[in-house]
Protein backbone atom coordinates (compact mmCIF):
# COMPACT_ATOMS: atom_id res chain seq x y z
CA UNK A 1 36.62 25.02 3.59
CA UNK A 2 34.06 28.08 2.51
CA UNK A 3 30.38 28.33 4.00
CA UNK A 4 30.04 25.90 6.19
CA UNK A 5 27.94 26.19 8.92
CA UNK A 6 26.79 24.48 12.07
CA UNK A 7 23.69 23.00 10.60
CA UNK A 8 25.72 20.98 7.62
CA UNK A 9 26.69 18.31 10.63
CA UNK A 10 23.76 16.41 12.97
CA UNK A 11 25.00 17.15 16.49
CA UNK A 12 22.32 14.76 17.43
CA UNK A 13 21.78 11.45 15.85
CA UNK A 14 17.95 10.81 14.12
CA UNK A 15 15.44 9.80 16.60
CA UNK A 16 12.95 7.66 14.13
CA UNK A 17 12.73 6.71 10.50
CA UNK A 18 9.93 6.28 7.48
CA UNK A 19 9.69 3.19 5.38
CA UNK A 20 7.74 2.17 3.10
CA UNK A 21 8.45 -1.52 3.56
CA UNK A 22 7.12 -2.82 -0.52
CA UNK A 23 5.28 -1.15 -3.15
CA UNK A 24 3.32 -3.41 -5.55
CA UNK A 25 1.44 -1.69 -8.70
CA UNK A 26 -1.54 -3.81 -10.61
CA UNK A 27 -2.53 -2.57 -13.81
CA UNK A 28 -6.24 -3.72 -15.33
CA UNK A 29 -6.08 -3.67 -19.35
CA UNK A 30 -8.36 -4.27 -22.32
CA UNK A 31 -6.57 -4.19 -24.85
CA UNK A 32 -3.77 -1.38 -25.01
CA UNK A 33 -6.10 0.84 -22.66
CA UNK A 34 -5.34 0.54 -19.06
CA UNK A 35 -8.68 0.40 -17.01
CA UNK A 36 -7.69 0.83 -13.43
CA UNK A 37 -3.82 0.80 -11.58
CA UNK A 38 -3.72 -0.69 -7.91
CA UNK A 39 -0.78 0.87 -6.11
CA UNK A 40 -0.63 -0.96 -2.75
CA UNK A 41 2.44 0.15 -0.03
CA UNK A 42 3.20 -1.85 2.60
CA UNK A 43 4.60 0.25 5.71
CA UNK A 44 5.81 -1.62 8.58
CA UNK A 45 4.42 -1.12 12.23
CA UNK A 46 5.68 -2.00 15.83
CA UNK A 47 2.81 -5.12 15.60
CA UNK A 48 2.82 -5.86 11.89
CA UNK A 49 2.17 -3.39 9.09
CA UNK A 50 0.21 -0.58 7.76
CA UNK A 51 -1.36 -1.10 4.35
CA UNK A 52 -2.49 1.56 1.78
CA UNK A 53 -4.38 0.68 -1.29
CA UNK A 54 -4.62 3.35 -3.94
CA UNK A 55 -6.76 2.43 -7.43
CA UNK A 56 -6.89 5.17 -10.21
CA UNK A 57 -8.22 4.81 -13.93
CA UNK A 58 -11.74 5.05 -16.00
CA UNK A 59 -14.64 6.40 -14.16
CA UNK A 60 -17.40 4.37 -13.58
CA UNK A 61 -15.93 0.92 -13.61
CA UNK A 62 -17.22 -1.47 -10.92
CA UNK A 63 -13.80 -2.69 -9.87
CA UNK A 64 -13.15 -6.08 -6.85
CA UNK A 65 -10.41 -6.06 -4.77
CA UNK A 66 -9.09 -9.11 -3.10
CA UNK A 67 -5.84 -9.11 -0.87
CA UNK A 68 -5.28 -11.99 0.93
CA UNK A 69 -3.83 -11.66 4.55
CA UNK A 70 -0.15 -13.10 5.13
CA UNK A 71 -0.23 -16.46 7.10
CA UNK A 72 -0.22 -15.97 10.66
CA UNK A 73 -1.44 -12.36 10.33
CA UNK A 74 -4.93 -11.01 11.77
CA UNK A 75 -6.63 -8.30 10.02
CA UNK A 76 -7.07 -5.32 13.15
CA UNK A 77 -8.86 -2.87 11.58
CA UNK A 78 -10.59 -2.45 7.55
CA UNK A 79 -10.97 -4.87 4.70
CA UNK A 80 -8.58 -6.55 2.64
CA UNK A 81 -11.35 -7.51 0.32
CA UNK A 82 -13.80 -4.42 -1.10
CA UNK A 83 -16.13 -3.66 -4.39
CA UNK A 84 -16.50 -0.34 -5.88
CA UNK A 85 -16.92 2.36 -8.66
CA UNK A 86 -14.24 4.12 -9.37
CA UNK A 87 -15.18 7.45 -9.43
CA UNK A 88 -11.28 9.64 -9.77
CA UNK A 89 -9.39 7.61 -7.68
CA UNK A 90 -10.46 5.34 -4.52
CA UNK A 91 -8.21 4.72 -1.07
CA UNK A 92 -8.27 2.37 1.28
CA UNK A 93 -6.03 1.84 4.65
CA UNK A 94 -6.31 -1.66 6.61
CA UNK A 95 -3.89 -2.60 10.28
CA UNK A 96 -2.66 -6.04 10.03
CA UNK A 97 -1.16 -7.39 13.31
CA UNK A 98 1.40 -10.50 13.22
CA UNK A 99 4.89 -12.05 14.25
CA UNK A 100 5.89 -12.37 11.20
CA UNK A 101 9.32 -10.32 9.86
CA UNK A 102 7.98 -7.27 7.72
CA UNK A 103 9.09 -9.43 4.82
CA UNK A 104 6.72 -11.91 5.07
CA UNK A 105 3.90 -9.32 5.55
CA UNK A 106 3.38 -8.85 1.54
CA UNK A 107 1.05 -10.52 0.07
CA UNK A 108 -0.02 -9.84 -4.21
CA UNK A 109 -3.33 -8.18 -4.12
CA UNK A 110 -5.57 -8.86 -7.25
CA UNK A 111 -8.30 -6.48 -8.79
CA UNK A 112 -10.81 -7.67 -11.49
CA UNK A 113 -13.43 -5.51 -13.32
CA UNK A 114 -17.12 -6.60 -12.24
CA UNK A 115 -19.70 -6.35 -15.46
């Protein structure tokens, strides 16, 4: 065996590890034109999960969000529901605290173009 060195082999084994539990992408369309995409990632937590919302698309469109919360969940800290303009893109982070397995912490969010 050529080159090998100490740091090829973990003398110590990991002390953590990321997740990103689900990802679910929503795409708004008129047409052939897509008008807004939702990513939302669902990251689990030691009390429930860590949710991310992440909208991109046509400037200027008055956009509703509506995510509802998992049974048996409580929301601890932003909204799962919001109105906006989309102006480039527009993020969003909500804390929702539960018993439930991280499995059962998704929920399908739904975004609708206001007039």
């Amino acid at each position: 065996v050529w080159n090998l060195t100490l740091a090829d082999f973990a003398l110590k084994p990991s002390r953590g590890a990321a997740q990103g539990l689900r990802q679910t992408t929503v795409s708004l369309t008129r047409g052939s034109q897509v008008i807004a995409t939702l990513l939302k990632t669902v990251t689990p937590t030691r009390t429930g999960a860590l949710i991310t919302y992440r909208v991109s698309g046509l400037a200027g469109q008055r956009l509703r969000l509506n995510d509802p919360l998992p049974e048996g969940s409580e929301l601890v800290s932003g909204q799962n529901t919001a109105t906006f303009t989309l102006d480039g893109e527009w993020t969003a982070q909500i804390e929702v605290r539960g018993t439930l397995k991280p499995e059962a912490m998704t929920t399908d969010p739904t975004l609708e173009v206001l007039p």
